[in-house]
C-alpha atoms as a PDB file:
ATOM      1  CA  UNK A   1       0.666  14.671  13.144  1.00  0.00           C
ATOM      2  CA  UNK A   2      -3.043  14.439  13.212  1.00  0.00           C
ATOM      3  CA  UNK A   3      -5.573  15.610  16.118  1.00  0.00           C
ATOM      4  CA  UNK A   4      -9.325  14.331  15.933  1.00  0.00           C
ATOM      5  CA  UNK A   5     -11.697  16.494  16.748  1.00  0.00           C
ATOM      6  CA  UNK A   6     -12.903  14.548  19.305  1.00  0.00           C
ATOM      7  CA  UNK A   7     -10.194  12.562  22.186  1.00  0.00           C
ATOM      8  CA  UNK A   8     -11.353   8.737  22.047  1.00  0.00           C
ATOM      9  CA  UNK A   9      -8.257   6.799  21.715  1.00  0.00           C
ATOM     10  CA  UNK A  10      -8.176   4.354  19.059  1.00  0.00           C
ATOM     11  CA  UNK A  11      -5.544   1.853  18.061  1.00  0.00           C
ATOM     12  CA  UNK A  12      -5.912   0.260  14.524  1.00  0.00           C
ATOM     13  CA  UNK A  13      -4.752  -3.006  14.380  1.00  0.00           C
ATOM     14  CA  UNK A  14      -2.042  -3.977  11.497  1.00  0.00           C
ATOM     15  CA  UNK A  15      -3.766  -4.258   8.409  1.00  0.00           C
ATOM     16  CA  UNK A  16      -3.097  -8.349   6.542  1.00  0.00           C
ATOM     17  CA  UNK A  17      -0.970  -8.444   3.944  1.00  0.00           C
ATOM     18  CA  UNK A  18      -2.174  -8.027   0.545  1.00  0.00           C
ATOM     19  CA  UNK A  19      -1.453  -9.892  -2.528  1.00  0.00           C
ATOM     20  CA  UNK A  20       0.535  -7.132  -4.530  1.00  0.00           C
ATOM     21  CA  UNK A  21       2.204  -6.230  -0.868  1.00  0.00           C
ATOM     22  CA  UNK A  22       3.305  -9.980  -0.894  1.00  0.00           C
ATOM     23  CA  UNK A  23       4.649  -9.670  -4.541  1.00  0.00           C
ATOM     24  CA  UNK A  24       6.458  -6.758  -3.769  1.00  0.00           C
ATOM     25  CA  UNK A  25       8.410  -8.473  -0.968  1.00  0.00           C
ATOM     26  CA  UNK A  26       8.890 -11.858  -2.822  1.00  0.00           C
ATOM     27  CA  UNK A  27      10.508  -9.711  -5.695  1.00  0.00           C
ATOM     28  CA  UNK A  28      12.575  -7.191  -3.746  1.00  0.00           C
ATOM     29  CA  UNK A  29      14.285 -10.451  -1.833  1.00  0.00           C
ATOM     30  CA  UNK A  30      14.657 -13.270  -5.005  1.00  0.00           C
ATOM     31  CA  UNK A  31      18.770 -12.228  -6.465  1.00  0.00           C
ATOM     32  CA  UNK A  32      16.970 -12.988 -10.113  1.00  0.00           C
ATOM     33  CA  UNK A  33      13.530 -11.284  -9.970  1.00  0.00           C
ATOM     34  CA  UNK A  34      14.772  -9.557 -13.384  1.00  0.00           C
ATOM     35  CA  UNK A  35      14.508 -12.676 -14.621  1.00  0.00           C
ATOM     36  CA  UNK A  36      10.862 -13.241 -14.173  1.00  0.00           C
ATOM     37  CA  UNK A  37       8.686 -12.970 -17.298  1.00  0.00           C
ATOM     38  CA  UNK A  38       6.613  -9.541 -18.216  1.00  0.00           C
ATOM     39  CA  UNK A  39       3.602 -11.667 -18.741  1.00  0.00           C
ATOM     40  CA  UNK A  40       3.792 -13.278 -15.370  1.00  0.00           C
ATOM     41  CA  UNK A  41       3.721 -10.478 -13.194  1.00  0.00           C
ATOM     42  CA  UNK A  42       1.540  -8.441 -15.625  1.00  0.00           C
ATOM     43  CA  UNK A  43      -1.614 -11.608 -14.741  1.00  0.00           C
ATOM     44  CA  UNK A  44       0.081 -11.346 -10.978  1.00  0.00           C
ATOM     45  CA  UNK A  45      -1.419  -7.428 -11.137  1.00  0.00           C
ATOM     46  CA  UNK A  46      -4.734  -8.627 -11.059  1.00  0.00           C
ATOM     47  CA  UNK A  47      -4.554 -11.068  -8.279  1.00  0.00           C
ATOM     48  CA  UNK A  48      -7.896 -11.144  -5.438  1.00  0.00           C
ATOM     49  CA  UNK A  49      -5.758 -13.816  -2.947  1.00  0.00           C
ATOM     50  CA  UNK A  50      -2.453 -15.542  -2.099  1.00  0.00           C
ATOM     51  CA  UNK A  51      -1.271 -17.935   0.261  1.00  0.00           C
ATOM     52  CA  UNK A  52       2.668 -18.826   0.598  1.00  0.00           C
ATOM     53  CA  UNK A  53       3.737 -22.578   2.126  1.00  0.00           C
ATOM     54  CA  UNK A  54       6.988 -24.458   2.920  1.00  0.00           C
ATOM     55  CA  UNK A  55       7.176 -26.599   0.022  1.00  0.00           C
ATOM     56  CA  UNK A  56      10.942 -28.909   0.558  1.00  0.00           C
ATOM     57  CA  UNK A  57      13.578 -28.565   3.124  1.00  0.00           C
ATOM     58  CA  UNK A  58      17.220 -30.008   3.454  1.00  0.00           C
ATOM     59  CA  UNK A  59      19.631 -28.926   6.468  1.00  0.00           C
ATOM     60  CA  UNK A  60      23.347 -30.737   6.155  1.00  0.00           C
ATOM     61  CA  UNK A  61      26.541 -29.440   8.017  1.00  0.00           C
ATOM     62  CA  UNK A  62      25.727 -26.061   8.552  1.00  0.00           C
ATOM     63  CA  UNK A  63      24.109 -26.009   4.963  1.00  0.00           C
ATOM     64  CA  UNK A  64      20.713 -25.777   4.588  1.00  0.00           C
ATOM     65  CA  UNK A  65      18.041 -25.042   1.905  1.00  0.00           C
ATOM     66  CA  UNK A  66      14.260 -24.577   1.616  1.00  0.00           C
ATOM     67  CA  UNK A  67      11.777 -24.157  -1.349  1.00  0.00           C
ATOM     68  CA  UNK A  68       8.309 -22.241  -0.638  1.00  0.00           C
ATOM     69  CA  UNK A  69       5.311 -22.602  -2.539  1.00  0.00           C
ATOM     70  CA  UNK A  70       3.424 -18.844  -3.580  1.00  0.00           C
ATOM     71  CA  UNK A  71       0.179 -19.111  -5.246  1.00  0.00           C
ATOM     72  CA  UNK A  72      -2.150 -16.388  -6.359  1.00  0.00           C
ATOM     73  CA  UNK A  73      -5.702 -16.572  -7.038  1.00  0.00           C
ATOM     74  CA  UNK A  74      -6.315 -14.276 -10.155  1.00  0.00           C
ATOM     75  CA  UNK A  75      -9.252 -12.643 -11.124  1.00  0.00           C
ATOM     76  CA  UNK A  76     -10.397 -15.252 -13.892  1.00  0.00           C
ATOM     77  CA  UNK A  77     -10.299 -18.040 -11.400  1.00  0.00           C
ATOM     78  CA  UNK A  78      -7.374 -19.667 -12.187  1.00  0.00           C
ATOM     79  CA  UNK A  79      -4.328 -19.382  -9.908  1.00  0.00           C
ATOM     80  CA  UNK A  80      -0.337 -18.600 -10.570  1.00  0.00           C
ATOM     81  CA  UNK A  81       2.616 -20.188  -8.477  1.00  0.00           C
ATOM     82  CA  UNK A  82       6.061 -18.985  -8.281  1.00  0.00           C
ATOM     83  CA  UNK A  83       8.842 -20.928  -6.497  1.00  0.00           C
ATOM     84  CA  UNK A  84      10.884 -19.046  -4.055  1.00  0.00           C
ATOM     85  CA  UNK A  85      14.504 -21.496  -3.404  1.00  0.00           C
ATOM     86  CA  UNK A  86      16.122 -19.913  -0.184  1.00  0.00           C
ATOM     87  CA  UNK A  87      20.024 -21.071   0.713  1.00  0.00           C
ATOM     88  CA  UNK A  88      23.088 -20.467   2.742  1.00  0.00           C
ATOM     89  CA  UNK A  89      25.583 -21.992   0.246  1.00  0.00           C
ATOM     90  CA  UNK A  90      26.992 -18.748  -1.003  1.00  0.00           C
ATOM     91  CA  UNK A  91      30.236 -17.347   0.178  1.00  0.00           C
ATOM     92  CA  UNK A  92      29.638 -16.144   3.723  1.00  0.00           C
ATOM     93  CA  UNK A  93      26.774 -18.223   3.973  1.00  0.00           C
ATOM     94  CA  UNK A  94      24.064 -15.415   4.337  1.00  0.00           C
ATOM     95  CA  UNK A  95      20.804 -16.300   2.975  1.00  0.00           C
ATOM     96  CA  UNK A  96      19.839 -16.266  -0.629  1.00  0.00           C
ATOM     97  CA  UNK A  97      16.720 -16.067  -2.455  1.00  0.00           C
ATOM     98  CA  UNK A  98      15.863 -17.202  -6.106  1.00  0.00           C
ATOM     99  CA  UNK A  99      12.493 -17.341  -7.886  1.00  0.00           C
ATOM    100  CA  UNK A 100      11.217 -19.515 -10.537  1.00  0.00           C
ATOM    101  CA  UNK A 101       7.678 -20.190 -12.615  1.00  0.00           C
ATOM    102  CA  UNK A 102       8.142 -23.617 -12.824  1.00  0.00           C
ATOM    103  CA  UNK A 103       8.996 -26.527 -10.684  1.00  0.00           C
ATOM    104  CA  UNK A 104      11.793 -27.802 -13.337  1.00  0.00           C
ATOM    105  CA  UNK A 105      13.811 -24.461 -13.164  1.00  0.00           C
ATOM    106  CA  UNK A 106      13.369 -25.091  -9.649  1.00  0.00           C
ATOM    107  CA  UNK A 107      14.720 -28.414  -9.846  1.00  0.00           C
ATOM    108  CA  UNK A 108      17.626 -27.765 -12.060  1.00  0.00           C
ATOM    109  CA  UNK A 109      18.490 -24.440  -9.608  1.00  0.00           C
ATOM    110  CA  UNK A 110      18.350 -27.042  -6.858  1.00  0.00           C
ATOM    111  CA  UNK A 111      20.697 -29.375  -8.530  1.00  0.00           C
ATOM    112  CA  UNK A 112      23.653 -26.745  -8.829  1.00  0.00           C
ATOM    113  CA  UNK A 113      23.427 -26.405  -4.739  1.00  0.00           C
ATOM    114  CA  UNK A 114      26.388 -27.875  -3.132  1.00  0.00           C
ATOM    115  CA  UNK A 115      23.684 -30.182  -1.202  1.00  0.00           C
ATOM    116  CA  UNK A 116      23.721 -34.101  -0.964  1.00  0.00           C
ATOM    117  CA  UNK A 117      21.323 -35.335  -3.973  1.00  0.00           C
ATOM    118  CA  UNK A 118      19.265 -37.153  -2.028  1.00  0.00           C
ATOM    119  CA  UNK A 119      17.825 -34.276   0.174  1.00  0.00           C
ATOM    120  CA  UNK A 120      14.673 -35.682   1.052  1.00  0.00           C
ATOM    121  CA  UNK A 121      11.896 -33.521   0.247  1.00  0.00           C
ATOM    122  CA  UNK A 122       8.125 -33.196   1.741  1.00  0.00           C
ATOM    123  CA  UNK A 123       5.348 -31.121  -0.026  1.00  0.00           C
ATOM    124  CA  UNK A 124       2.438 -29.287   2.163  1.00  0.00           C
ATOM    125  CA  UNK A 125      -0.839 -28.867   0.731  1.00  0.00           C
ATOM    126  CA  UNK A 126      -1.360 -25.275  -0.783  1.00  0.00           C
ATOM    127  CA  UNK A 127      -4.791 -24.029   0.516  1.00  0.00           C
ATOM    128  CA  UNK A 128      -5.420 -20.425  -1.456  1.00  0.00           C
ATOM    129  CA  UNK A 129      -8.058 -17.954   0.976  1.00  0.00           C
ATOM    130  CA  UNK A 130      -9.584 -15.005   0.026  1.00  0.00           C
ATOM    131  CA  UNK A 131      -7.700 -11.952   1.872  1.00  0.00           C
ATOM    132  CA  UNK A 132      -9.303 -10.800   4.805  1.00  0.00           C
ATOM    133  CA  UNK A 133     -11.478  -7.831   4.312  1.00  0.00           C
ATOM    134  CA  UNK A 134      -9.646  -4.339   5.466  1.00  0.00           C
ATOM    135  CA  UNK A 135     -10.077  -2.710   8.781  1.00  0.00           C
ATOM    136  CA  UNK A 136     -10.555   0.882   8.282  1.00  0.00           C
ATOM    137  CA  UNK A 137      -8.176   2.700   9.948  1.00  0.00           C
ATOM    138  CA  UNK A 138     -10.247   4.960  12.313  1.00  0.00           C
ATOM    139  CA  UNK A 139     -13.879   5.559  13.433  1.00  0.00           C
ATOM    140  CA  UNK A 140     -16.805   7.076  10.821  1.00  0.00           C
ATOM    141  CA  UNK A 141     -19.652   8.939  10.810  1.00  0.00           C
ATOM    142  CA  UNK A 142     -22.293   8.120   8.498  1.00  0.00           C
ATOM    143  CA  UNK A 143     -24.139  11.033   7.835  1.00  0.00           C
ATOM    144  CA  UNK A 144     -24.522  12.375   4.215  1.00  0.00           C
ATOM    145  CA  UNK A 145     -20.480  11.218   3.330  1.00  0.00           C
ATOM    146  CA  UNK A 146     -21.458  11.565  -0.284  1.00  0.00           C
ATOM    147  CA  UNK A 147     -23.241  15.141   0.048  1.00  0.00           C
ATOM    148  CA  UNK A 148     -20.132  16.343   2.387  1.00  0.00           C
ATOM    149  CA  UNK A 149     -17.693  15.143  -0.791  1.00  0.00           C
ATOM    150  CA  UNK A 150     -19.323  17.143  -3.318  1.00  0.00           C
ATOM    151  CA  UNK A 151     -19.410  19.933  -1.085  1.00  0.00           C
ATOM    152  CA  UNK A 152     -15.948  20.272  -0.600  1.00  0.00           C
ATOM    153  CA  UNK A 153     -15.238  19.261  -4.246  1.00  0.00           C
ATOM    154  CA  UNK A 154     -17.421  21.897  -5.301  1.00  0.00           C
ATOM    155  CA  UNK A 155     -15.613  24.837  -2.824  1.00  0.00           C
ATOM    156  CA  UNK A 156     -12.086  23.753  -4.059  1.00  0.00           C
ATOM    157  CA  UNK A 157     -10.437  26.561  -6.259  1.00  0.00           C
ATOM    158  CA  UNK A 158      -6.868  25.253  -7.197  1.00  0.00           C
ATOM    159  CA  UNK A 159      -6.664  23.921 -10.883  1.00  0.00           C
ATOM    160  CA  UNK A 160      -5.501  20.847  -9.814  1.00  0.00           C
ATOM    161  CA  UNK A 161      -8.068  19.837  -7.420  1.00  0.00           C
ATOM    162  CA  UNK A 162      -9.603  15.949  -7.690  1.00  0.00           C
ATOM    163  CA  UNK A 163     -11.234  15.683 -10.767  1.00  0.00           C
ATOM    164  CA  UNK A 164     -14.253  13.362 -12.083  1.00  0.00           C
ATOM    165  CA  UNK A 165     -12.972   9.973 -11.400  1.00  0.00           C
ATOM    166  CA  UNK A 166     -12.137  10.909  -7.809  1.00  0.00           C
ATOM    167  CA  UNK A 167     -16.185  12.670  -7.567  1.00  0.00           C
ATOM    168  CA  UNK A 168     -17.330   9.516  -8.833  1.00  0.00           C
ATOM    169  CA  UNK A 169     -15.250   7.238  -6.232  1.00  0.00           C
ATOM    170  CA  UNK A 170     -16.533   9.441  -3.894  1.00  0.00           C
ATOM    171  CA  UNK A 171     -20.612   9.247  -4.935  1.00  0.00           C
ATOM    172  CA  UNK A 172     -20.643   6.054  -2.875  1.00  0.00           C
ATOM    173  CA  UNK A 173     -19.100   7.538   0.222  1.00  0.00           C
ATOM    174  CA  UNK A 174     -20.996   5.752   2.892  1.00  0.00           C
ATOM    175  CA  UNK A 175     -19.212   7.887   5.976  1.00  0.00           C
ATOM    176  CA  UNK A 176     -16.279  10.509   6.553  1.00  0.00           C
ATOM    177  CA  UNK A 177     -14.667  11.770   9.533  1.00  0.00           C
ATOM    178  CA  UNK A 178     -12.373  15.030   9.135  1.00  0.00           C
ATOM    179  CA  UNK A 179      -9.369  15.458  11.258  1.00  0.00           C
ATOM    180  CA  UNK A 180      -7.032  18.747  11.793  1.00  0.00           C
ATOM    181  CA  UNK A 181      -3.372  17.909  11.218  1.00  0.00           C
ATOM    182  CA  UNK A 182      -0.789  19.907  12.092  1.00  0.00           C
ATOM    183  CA  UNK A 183       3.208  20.045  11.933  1.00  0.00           C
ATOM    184  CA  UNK A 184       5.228  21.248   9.226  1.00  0.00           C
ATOM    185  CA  UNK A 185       4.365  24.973   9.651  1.00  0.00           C
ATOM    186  CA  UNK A 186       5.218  27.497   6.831  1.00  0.00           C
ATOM    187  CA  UNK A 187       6.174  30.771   8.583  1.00  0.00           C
ATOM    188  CA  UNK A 188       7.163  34.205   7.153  1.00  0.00           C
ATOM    189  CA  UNK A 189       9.541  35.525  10.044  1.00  0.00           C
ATOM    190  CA  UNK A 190       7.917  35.125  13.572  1.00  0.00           C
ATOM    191  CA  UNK A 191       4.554  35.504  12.240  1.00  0.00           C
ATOM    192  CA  UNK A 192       2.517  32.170  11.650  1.00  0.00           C
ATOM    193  CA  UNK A 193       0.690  32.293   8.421  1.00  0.00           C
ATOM    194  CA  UNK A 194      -3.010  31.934   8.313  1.00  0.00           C
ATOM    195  CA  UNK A 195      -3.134  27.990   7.135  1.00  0.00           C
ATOM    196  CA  UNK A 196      -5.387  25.209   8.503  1.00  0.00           C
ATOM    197  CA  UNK A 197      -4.826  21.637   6.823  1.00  0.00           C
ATOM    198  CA  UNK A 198      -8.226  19.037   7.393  1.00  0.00           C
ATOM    199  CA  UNK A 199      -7.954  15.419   6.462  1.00  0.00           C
ATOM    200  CA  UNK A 200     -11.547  14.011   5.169  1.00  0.00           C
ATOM    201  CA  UNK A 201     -11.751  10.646   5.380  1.00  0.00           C
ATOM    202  CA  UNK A 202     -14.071   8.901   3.261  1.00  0.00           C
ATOM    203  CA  UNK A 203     -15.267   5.419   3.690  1.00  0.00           C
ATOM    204  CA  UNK A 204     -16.532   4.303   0.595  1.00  0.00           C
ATOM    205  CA  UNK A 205     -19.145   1.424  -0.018  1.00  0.00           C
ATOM    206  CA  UNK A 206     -16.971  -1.082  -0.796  1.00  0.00           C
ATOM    207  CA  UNK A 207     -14.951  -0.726   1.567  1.00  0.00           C
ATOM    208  CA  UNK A 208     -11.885   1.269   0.736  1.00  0.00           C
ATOM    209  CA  UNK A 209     -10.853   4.275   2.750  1.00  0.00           C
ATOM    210  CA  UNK A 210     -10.137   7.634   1.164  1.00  0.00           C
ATOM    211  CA  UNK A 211      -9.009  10.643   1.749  1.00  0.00           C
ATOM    212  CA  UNK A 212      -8.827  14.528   0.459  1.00  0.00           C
ATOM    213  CA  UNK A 213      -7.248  17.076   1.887  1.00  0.00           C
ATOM    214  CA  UNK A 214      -8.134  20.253   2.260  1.00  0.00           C
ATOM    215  CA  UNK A 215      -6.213  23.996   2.767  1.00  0.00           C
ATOM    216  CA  UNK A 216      -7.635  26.700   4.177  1.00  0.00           C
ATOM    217  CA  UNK A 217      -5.694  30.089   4.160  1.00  0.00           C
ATOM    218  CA  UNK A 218      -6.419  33.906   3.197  1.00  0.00           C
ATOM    219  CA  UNK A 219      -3.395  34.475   1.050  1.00  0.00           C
ATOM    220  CA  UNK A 220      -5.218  35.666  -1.447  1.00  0.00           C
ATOM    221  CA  UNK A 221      -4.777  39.190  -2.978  1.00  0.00           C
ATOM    222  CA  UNK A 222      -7.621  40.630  -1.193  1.00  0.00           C
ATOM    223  CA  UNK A 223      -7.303  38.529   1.989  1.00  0.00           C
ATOM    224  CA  UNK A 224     -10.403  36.714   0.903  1.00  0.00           C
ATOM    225  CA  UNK A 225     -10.645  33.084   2.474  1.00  0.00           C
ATOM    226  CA  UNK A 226      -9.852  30.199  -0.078  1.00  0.00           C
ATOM    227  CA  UNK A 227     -10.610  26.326  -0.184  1.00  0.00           C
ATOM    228  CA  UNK A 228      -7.447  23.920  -2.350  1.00  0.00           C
ATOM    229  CA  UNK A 229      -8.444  20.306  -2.179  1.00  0.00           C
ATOM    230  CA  UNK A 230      -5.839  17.685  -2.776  1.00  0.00           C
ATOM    231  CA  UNK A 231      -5.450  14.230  -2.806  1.00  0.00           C
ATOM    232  CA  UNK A 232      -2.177  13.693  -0.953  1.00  0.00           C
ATOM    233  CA  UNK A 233      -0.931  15.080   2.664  1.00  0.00           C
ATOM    234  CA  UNK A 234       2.409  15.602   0.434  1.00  0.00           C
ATOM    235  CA  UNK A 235       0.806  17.660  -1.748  1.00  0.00           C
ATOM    236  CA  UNK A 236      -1.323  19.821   0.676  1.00  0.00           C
ATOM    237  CA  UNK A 237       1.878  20.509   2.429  1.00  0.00           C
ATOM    238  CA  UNK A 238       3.706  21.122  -0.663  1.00  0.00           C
ATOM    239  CA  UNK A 239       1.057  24.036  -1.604  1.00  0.00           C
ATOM    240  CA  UNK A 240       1.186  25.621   1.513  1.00  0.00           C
ATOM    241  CA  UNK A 241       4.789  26.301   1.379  1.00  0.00           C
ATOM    242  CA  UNK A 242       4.507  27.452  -2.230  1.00  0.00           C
ATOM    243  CA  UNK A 243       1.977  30.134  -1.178  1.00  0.00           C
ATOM    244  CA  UNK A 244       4.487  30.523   2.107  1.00  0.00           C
ATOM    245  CA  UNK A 245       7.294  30.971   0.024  1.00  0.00           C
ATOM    246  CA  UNK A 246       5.985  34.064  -1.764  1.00  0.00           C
ATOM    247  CA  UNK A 247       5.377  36.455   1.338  1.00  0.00           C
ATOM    248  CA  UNK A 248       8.289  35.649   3.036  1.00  0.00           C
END
């Protein structure tokens, strides 16, 4: 759990759908995603837009099937489509999926369905838009984001703090906001250890959001304070209880 320094309330909406997010979800559904070429999903990787569509439907006696049309705009300009069959015609008639590069697997998938040949079919016209740039998540400050990175970068004593290609992310920090979070605590028998955990948020100029996170604690042999930066909650938390772990 997380508590702002300050108490406004704000509620951030649910982020769109992105184009690997919609891969992932067309491939963890389709029966024969194995089958899909390397190639294919390696030029899917770099997709900047997508746009799914009802392509063909057919409902007879309780049967029914549809075929959806996913295109992805890639970063070369040239799009990709995949064909998605969905069907009931299995053995306890619960919905399958299949996937397909071409419209002739599609067809000749089709064909084996225990559907009337003649299942009339109507196409939709497949208009690809850019995605919808993100929301960030929360409220920013802008004031010297960039500066307040290095900063904490630069205070950071645990060998595996960020290292240059995070920094360099980070140069074009634009604002930050840094949050307490709490939950999870490490104690050594009744006593609470001396931890704080701090989420800094980065907004950077492009628009992407991230985030460091930084431990402060005084388990140190001489009880000096110490700064570990690191770029997961997961493995903020994880530290602490290592460093819990020994004095309990």
């Amino acid at each position: 759990m997380s508590v702002p320094y300050d108490t406004a309330a704000y509620e951030p909406p649910e982020p769109p759908e992105s184009p690997e997010e919609h891969l992932a979800r067309l491939l963890g559904r389709a029966l024969n995603s194995f089958e899909l070429p390397d190639e294919t999903v390696r030029r899917l990787d770099c997709a900047l837009a997508h746009d799914g569509s009802l392509h063909s439907a057919h409902h007879s006696a309780g049967l029914h099937r549809e075929t959806y049309r996913h295109t992805w705009l890639l970063a070369d300009g040239s799009a990709l489509t995949l064909w998605e069959l969905v069907h009931n015609t299995a053995r306890g008639r619960e919905p399958q999926h299949e996937i397909y590069v071409d419209e002739e697997e599609l067809r000749t998938a089709t064909a084996r369905l225990p559907l009337p040949p003649d299942a009339p079919d109507f196409e939709l016209p497949v208009t690809v838009l850019p995605a919808p740039a993100p929301v960030p998540r929360q409220t920013y400050v802008p004031d010297g984001s960039a500066d307040h990175a290095r900063r904490l970068l630069r205070r950071a004593e645990n060998t595996d703090r960020p290292g240059s290609e995070t920094a360099e992310l980070l140069s074009t920090a634009c604002a930050h906001r840094i949050t307490q979070a709490f939950g999870r605590p490490s104690r050594a028998g009744r006593q609470a250890l001396p931890f704080s955990l701090y989420e800094h948020a980065f907004l950077l100029g492009d628009g992407v959001e991230l985030s460091l996170w930084e431990v402060e604690h005084t388990l140190t042999p001489d009880g000096r304070h110490m700064c570990e930066v690191y770029t997961s909650e997961d493995a903020a938390r994880d530290a602490m209880e290592r460093r819990a772990a020994r004095v309990s």
